[in-house]
C-alpha atoms as a PDB file:
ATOM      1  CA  UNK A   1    -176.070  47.489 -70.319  1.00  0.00           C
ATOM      2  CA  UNK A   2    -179.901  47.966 -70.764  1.00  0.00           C
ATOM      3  CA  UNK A   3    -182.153  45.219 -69.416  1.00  0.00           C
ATOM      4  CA  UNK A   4    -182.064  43.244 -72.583  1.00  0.00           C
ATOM      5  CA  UNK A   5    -178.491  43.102 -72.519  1.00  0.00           C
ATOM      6  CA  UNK A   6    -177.340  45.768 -74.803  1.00  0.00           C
ATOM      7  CA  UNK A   7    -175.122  49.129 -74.850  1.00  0.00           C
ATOM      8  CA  UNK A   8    -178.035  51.211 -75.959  1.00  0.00           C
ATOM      9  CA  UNK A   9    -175.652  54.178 -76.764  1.00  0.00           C
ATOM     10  CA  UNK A  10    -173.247  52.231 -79.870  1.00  0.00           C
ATOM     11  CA  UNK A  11    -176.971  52.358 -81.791  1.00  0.00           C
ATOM     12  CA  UNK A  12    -176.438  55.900 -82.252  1.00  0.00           C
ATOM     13  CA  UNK A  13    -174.889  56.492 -85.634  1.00  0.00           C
ATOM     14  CA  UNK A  14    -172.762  58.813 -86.273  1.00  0.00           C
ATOM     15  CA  UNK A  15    -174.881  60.935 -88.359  1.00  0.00           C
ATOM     16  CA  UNK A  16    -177.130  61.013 -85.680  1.00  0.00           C
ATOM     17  CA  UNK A  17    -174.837  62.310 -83.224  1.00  0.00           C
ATOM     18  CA  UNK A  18    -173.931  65.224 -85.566  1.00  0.00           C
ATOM     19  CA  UNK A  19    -177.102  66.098 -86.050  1.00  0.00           C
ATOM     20  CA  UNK A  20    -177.700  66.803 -82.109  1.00  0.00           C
ATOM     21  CA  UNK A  21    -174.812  68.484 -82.097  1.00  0.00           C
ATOM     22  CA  UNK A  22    -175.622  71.242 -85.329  1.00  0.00           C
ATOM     23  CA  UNK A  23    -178.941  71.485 -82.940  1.00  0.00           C
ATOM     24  CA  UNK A  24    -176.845  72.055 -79.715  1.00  0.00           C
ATOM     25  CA  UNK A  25    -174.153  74.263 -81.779  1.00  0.00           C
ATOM     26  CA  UNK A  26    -177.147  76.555 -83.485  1.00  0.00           C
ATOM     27  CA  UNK A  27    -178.755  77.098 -79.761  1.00  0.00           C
ATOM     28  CA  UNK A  28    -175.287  77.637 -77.938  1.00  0.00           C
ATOM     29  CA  UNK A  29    -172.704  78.240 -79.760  1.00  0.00           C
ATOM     30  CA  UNK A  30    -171.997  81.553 -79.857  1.00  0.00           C
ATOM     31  CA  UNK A  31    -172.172  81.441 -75.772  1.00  0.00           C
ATOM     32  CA  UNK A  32    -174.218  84.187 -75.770  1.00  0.00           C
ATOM     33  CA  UNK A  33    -177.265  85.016 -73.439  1.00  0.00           C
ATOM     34  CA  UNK A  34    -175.944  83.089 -70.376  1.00  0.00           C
ATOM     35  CA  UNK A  35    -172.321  84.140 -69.297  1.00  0.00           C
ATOM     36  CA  UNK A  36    -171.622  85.203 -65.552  1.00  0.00           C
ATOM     37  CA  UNK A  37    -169.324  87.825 -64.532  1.00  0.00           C
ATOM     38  CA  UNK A  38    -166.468  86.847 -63.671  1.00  0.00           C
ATOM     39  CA  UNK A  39    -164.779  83.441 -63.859  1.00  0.00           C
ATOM     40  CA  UNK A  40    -166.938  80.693 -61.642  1.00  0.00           C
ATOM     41  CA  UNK A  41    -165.797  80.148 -57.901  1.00  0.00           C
ATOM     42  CA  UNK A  42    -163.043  77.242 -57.265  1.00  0.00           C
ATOM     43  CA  UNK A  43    -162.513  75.181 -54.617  1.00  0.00           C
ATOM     44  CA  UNK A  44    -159.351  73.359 -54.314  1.00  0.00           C
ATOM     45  CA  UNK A  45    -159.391  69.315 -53.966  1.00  0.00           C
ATOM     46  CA  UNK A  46    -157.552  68.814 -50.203  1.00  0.00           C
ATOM     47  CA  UNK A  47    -155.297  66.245 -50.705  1.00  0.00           C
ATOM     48  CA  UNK A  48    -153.975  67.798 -54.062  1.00  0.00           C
ATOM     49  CA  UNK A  49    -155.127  71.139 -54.241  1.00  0.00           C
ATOM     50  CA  UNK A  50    -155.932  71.002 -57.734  1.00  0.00           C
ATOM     51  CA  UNK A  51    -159.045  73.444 -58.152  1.00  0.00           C
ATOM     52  CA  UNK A  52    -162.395  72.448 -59.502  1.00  0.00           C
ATOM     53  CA  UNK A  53    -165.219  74.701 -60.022  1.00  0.00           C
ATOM     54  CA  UNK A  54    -168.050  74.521 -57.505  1.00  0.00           C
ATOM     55  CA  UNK A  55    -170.768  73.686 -58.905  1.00  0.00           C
ATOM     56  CA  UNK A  56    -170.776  70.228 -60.867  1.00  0.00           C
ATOM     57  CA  UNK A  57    -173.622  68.051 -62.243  1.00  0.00           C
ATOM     58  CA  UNK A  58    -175.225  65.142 -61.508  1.00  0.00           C
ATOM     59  CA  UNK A  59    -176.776  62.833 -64.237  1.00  0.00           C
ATOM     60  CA  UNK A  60    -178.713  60.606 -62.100  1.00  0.00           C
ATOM     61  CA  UNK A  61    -182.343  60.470 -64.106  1.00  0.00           C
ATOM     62  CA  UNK A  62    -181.169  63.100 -66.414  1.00  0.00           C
ATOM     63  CA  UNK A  63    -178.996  61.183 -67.958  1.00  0.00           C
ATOM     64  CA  UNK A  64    -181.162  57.814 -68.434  1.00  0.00           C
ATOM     65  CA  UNK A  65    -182.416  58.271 -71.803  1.00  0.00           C
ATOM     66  CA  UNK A  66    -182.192  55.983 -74.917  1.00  0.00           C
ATOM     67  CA  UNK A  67    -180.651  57.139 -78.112  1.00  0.00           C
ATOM     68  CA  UNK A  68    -183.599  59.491 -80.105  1.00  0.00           C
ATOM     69  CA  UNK A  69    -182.514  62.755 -80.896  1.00  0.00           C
ATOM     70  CA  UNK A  70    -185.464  64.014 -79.092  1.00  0.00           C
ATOM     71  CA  UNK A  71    -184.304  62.597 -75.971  1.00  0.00           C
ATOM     72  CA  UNK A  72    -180.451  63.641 -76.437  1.00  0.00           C
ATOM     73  CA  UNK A  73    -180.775  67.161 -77.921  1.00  0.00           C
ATOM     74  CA  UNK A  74    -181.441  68.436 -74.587  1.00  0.00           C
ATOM     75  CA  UNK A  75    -178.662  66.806 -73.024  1.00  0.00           C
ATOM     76  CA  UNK A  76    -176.265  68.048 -75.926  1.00  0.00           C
ATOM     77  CA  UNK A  77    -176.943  71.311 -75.064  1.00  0.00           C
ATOM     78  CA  UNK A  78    -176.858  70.944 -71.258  1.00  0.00           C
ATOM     79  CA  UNK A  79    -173.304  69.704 -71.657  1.00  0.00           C
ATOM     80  CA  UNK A  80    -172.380  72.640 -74.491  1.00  0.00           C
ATOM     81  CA  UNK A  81    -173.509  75.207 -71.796  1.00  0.00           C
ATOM     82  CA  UNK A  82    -172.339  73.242 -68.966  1.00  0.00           C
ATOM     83  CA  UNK A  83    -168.380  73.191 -70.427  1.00  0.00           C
ATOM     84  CA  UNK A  84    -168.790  77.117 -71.523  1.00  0.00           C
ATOM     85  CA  UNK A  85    -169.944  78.462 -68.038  1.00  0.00           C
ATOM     86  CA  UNK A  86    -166.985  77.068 -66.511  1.00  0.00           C
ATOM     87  CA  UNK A  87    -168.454  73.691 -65.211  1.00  0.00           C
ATOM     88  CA  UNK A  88    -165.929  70.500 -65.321  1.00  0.00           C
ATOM     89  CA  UNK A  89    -167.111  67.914 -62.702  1.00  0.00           C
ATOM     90  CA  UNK A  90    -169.988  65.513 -63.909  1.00  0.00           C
ATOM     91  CA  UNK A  91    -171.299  62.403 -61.964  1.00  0.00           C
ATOM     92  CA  UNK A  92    -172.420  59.236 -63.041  1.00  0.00           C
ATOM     93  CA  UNK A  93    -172.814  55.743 -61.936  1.00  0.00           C
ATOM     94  CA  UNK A  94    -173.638  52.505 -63.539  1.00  0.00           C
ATOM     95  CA  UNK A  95    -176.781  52.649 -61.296  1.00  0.00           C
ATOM     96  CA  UNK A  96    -178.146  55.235 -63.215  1.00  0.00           C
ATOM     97  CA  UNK A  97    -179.229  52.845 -66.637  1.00  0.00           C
ATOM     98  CA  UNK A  98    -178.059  54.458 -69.567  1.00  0.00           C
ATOM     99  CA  UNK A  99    -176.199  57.681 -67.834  1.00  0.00           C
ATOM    100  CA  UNK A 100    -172.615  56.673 -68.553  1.00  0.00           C
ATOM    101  CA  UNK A 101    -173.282  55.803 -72.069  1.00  0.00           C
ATOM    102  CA  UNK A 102    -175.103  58.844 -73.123  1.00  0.00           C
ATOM    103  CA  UNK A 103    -172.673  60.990 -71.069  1.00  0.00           C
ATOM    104  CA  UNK A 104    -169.800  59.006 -73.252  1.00  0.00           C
ATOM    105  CA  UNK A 105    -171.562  59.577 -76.447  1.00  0.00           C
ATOM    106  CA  UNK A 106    -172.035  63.010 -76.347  1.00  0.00           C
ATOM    107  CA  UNK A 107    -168.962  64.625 -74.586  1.00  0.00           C
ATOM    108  CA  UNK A 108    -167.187  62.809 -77.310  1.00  0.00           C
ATOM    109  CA  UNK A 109    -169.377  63.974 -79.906  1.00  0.00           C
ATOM    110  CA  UNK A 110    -168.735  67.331 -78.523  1.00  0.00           C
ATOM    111  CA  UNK A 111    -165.638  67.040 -78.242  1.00  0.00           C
ATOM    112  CA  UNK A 112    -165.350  68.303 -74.629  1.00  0.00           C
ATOM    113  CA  UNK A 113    -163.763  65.669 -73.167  1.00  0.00           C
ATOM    114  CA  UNK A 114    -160.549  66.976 -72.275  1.00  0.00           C
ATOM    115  CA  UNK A 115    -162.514  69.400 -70.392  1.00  0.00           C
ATOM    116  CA  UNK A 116    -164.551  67.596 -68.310  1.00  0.00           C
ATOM    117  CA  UNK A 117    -163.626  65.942 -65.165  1.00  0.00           C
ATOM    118  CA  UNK A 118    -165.104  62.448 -64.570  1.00  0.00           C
ATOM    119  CA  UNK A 119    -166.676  61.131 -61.731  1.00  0.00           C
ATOM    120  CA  UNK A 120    -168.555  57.562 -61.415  1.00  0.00           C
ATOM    121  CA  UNK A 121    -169.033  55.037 -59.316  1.00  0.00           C
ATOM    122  CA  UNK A 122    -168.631  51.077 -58.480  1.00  0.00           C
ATOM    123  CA  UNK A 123    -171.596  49.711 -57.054  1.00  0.00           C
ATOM    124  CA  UNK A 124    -171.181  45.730 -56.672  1.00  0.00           C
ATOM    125  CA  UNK A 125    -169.883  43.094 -54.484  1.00  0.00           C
ATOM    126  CA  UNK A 126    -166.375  41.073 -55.195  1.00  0.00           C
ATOM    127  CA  UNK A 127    -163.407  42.298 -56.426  1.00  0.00           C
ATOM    128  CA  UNK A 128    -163.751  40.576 -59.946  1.00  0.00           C
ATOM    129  CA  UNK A 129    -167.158  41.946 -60.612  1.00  0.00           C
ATOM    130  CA  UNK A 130    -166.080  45.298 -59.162  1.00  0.00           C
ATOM    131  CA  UNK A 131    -163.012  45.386 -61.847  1.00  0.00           C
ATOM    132  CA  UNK A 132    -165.500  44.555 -64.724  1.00  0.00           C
ATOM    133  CA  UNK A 133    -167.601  46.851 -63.709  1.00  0.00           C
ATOM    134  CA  UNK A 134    -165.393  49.607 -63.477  1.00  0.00           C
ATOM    135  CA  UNK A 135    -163.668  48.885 -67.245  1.00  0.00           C
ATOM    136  CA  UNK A 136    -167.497  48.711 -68.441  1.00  0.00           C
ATOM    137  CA  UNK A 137    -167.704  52.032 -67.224  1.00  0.00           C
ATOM    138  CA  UNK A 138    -164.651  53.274 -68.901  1.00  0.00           C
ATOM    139  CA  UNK A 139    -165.647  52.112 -71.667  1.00  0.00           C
ATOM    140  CA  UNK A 140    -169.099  53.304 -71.565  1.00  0.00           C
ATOM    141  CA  UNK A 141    -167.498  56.800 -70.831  1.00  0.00           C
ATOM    142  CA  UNK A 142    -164.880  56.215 -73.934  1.00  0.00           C
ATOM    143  CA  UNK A 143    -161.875  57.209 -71.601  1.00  0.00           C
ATOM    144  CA  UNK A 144    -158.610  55.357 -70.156  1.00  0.00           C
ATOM    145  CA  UNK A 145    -158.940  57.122 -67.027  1.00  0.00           C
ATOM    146  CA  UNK A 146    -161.061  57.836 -64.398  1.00  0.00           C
ATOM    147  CA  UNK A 147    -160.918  61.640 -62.691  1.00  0.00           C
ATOM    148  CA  UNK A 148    -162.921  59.858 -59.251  1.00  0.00           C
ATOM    149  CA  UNK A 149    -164.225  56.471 -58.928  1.00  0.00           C
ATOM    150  CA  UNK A 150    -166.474  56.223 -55.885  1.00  0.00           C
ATOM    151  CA  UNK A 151    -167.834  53.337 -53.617  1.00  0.00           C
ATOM    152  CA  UNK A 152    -171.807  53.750 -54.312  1.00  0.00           C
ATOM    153  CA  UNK A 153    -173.526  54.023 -51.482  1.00  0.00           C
ATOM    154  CA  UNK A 154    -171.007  51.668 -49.519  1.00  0.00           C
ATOM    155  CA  UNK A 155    -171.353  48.668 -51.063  1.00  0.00           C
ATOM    156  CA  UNK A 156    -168.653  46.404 -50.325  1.00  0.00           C
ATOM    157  CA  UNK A 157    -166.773  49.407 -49.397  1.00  0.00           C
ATOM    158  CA  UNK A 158    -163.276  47.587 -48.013  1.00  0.00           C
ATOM    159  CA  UNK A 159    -163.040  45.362 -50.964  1.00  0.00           C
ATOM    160  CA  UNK A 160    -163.638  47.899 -53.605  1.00  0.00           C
ATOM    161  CA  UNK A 161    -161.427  50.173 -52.323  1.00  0.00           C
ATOM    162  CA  UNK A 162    -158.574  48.328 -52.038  1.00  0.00           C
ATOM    163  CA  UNK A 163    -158.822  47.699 -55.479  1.00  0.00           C
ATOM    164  CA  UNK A 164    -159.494  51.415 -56.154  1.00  0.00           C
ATOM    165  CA  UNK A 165    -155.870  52.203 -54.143  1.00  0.00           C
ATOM    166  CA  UNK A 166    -154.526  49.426 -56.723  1.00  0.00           C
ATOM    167  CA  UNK A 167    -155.828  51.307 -59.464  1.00  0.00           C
ATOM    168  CA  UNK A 168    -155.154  54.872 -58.424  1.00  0.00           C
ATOM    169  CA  UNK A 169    -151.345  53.476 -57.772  1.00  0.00           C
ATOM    170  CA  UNK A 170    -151.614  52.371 -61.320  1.00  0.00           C
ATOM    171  CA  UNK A 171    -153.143  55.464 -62.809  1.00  0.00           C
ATOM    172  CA  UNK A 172    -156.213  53.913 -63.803  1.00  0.00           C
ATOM    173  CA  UNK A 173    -157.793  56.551 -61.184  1.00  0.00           C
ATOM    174  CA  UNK A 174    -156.748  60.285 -60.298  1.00  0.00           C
ATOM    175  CA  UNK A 175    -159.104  60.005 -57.216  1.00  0.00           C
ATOM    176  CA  UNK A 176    -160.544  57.520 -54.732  1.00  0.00           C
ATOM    177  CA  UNK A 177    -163.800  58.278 -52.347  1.00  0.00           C
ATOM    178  CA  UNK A 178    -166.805  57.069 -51.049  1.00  0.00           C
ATOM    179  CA  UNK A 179    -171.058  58.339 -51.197  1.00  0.00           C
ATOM    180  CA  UNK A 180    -174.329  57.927 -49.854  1.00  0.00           C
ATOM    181  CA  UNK A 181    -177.564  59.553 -50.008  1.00  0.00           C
ATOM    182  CA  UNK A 182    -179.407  59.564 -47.098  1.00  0.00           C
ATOM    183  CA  UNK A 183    -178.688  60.780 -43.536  1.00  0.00           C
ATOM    184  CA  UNK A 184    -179.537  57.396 -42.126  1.00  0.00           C
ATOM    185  CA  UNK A 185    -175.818  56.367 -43.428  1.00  0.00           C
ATOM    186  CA  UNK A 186    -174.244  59.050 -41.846  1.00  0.00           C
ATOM    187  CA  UNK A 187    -172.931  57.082 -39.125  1.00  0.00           C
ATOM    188  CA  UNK A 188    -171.358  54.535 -41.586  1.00  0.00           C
ATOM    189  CA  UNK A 189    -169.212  57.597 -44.143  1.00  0.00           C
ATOM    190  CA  UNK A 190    -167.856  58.919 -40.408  1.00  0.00           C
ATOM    191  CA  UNK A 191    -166.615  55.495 -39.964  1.00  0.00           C
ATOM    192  CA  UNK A 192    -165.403  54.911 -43.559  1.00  0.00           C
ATOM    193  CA  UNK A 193    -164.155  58.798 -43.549  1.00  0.00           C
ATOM    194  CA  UNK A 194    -161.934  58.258 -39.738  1.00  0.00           C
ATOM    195  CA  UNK A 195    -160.583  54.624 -40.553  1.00  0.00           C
ATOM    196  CA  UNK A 196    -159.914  55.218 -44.501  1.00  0.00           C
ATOM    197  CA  UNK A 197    -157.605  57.710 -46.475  1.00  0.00           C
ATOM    198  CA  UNK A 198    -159.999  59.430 -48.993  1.00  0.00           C
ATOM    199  CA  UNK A 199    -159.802  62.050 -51.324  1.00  0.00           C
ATOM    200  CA  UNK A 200    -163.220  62.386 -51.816  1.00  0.00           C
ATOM    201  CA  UNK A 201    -167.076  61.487 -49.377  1.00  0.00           C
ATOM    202  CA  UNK A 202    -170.395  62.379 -51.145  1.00  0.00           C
ATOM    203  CA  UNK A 203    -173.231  63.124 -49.236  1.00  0.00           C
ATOM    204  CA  UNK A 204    -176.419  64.471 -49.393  1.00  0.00           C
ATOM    205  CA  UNK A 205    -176.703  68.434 -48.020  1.00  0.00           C
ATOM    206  CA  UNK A 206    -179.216  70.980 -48.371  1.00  0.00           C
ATOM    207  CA  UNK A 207    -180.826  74.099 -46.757  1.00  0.00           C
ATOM    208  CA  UNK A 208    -183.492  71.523 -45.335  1.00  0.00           C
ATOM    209  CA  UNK A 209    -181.366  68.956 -44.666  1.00  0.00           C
ATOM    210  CA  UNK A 210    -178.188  70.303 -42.446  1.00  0.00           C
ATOM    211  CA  UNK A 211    -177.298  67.201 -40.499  1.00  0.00           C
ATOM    212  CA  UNK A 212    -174.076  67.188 -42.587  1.00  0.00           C
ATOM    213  CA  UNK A 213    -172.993  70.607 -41.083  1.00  0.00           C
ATOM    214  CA  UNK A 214    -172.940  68.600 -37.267  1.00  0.00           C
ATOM    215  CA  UNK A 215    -170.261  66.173 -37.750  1.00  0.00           C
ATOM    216  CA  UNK A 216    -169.188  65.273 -41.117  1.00  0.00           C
ATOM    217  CA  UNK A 217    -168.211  68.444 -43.289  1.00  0.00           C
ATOM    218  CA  UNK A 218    -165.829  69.131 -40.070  1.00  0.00           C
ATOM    219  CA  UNK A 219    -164.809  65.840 -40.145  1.00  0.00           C
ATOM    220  CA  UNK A 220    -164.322  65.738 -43.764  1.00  0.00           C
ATOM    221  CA  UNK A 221    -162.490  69.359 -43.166  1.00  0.00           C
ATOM    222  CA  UNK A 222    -160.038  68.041 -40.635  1.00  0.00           C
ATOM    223  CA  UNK A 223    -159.479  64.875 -42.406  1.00  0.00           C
ATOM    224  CA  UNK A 224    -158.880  66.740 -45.626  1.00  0.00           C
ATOM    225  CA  UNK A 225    -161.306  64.698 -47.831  1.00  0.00           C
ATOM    226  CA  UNK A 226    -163.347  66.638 -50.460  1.00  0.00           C
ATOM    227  CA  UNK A 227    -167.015  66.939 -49.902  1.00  0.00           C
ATOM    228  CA  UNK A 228    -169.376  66.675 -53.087  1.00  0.00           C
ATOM    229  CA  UNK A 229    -172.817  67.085 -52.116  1.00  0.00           C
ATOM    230  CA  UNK A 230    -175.730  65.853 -53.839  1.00  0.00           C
ATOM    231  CA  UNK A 231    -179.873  66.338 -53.667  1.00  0.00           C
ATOM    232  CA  UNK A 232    -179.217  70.396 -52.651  1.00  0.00           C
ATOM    233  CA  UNK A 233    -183.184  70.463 -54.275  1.00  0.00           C
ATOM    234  CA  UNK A 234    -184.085  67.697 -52.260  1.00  0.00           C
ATOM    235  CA  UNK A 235    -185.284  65.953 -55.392  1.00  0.00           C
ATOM    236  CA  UNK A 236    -187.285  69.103 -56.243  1.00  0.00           C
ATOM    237  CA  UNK A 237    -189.269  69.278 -52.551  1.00  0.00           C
ATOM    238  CA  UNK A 238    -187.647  72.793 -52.082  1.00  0.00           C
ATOM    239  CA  UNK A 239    -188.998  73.985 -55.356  1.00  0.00           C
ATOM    240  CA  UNK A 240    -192.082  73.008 -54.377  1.00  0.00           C
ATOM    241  CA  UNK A 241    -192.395  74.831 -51.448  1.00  0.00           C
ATOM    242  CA  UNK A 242    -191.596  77.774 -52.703  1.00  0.00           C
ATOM    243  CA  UNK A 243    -193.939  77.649 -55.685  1.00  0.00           C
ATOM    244  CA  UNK A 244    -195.437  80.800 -56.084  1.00  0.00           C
ATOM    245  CA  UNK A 245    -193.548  82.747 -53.653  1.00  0.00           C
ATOM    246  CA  UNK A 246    -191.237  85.789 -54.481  1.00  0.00           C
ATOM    247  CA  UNK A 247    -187.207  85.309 -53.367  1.00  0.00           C
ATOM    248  CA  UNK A 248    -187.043  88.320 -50.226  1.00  0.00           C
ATOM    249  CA  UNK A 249    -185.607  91.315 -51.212  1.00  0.00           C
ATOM    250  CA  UNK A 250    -182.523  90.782 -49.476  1.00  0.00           C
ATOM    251  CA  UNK A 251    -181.335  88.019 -51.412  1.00  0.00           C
ATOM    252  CA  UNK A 252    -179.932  90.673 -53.751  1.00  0.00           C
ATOM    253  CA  UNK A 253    -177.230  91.044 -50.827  1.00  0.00           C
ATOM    254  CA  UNK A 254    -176.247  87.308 -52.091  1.00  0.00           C
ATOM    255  CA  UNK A 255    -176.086  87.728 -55.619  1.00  0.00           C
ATOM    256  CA  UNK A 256    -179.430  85.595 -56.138  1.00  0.00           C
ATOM    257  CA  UNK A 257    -182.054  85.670 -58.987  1.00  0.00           C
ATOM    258  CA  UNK A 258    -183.654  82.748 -58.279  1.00  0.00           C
ATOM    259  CA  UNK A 259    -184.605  80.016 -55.842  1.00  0.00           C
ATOM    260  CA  UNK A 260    -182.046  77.871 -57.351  1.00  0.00           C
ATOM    261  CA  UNK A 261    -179.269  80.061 -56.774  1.00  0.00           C
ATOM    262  CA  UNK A 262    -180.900  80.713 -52.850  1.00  0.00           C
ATOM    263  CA  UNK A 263    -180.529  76.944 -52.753  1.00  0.00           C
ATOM    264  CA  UNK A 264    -177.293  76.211 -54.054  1.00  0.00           C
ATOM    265  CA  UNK A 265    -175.745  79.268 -52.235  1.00  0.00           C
ATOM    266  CA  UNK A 266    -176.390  78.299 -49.138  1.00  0.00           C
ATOM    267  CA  UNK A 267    -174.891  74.802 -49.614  1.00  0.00           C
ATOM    268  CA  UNK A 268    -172.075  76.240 -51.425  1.00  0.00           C
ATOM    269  CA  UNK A 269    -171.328  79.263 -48.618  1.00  0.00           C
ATOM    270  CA  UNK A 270    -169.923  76.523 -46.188  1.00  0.00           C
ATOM    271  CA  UNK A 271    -166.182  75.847 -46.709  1.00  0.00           C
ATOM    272  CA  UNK A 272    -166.382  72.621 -45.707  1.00  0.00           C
ATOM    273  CA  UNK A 273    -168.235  71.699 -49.602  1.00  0.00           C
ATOM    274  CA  UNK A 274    -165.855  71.876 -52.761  1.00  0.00           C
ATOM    275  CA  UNK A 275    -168.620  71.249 -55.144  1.00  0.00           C
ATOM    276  CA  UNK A 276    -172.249  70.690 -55.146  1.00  0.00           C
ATOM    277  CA  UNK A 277    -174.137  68.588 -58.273  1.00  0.00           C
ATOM    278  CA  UNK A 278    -177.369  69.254 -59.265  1.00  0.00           C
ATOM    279  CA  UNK A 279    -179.192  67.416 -61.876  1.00  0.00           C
ATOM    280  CA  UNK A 280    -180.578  68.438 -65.046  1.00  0.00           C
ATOM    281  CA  UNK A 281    -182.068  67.989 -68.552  1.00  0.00           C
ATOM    282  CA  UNK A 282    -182.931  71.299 -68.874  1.00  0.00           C
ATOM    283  CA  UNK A 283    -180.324  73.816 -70.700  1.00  0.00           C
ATOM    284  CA  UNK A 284    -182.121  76.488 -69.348  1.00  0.00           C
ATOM    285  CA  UNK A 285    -181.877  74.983 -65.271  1.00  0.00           C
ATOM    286  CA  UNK A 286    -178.104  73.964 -65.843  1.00  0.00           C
ATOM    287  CA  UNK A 287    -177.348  77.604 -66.831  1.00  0.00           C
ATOM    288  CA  UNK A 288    -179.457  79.124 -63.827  1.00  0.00           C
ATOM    289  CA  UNK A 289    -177.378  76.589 -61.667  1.00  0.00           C
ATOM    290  CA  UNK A 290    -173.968  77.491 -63.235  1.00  0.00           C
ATOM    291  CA  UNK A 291    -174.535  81.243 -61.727  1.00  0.00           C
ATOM    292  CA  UNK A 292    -174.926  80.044 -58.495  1.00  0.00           C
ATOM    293  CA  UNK A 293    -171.210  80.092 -58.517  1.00  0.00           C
ATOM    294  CA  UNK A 294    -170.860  83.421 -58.963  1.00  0.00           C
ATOM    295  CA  UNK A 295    -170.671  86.608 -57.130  1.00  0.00           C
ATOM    296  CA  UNK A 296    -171.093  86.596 -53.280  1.00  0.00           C
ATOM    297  CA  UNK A 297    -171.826  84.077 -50.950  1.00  0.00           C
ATOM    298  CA  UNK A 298    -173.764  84.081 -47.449  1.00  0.00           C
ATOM    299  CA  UNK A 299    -171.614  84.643 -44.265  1.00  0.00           C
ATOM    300  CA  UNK A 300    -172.484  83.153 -41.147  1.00  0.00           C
ATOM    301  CA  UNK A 301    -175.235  85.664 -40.244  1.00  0.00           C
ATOM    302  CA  UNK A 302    -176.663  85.269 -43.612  1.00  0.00           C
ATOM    303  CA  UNK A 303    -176.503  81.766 -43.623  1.00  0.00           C
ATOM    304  CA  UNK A 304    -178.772  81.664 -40.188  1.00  0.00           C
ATOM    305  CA  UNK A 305    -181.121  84.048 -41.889  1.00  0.00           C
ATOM    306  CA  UNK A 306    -181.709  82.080 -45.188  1.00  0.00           C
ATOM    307  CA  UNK A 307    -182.563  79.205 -42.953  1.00  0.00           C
ATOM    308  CA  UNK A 308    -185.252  81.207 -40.769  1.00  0.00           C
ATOM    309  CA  UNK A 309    -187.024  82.302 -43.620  1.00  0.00           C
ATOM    310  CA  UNK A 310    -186.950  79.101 -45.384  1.00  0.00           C
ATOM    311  CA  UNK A 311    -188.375  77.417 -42.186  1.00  0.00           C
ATOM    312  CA  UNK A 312    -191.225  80.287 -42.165  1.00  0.00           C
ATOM    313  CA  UNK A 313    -192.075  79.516 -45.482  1.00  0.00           C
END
């Protein structure tokens, strides 16, 4: 609900929401202009191995917006190209204001929901208000079931999952895991990740933040939990180091054309990740993101080398 109390996404009529969509249909449609080669890279889920492609989105930000067709055109079409290039996994949480509303509104509009898979989060204390707010959410999201539900950031992490197992034994839920988003918390998700079954841990992971690569992706690898990773951009602090500067050469070798791709490539080239889930209100980003899961990725030597020349930047 917004602050005053209200759903701000049932305002939107239902002329309104065709209206973004002719917009997002005359832009996109044809799918033109922005296909990869090749089908996007999958990653299989470990305790499952269903497959998901590898590069996701995040809607944290993005996604908070009210219900002006100025404001949701955008996101229209960042969800038309998102589906087309391959992308399923989007992420949400009732801590990002409007997100799960606006994501509801328009996948349904668009009438990709079947193809999207759904990930959000409960972030309260209690069981009962943890149960409310995880049917708000589904209801918010206009679905009866819930691809992932994740404890946010740990809050009340034993009772919430034990109502998550409840609900994943009931099929409310496909999959159960847990997030943060900071590396002070690290310590916490390696206890959470050893002393809990999980099919999923979120965590934050970049090319200048690699304190995941120490302990928990081969934890999360030997525990068979899949790794989502979120801030690869570092809330856009890599961008703006590189502002101005040329990619080198050699990142042709990776299948690069962009910082973006540098970015995501690296985070995507270990095998401990399964997906990675940028942010975006920007058609034009979300498509330059998609490619990142395409073509080659860097091997160890490569890996050390994107790292040094970051650094020297």
């Amino acid at each position: 609900m917004g602050e005053n109390g209200r759903d701000p996404g049932r305002t939107l009529s239902r002329r309104a929401v065709l209206r973004l969509l002719a917009g997002a249909t005359l832009a996109w449609g044809s799918g033109k202009g922005f296909a990869a080669s090749g089908a996007i890279l999958r990653r299989q889920i470990p305790s499952t191995g269903e497959a998901l492609p590898v590069v996701g989105m995040g809607t944290s930000r993005t996604f908070d917006v009210g219900t002006g067709e100025a404001q949701r055109r955008p996101l229209a079409e960042v969800l038309n190209r998102f589906t087309r290039m391959g992308g399923a996994l989007v992420d949400t949480s009732p801590m990002y204001g409007s997100a799960e509303t606006v994501l509801g509104d328009l996948a349904s509009g668009l009438g990709i929901q079947p193809r999207l898979f759904y990930a959000t989060k409960v972030w309260t204390t209690g069981r009962e208000e943890g149960i409310h707010q995880m049917e708000t959410s589904m209801r918010r999201l206009r679905v009866d079931k819930i691809d992932l539900m994740q404890v946010h950031n740990l809050v009340d992490w034993r009772t919430q999952l034990k109502t998550l197992r409840d609900w994943q034994a009931r099929g409310r839920i496909r999959y159960l895991g847990i997030t943060h988003y900071v590396t002070s918390a690290f310590d916490d998700l390696e206890r959470v990740i050893k002393a809990e079954p999980l099919d999923f841990v979120q965590l934050n992971y970049s090319i200048a933040t690699r304190d995941a690569e120490d302990r928990l992706l081969p934890l999360a690898a030997q525990r068979e939990v899949a790794v989502l990773v979120n801030r690869p951009f570092e809330r856009g602090a890599l961008f703006r180091k590189v502002r101005g500067r040329p990619l080198p050469d050699w990142a042709a070798e990776l299948d690069c054309q962009s910082w973006a791709q540098f970015f995501l490539k690296y985070v995507l080239s270990h095998p401990g990740v399964t997906c990675v889930i940028p942010a975006t209100s920007k058609p034009e980003h979300l498509a330059d993101n998609m490619r990142a899961g395409h073509g080659r990725l860097p091997d160890a030597t490569q890996r050390r080398r994107m790292v040094d020349y970051f650094a020297g930047l």
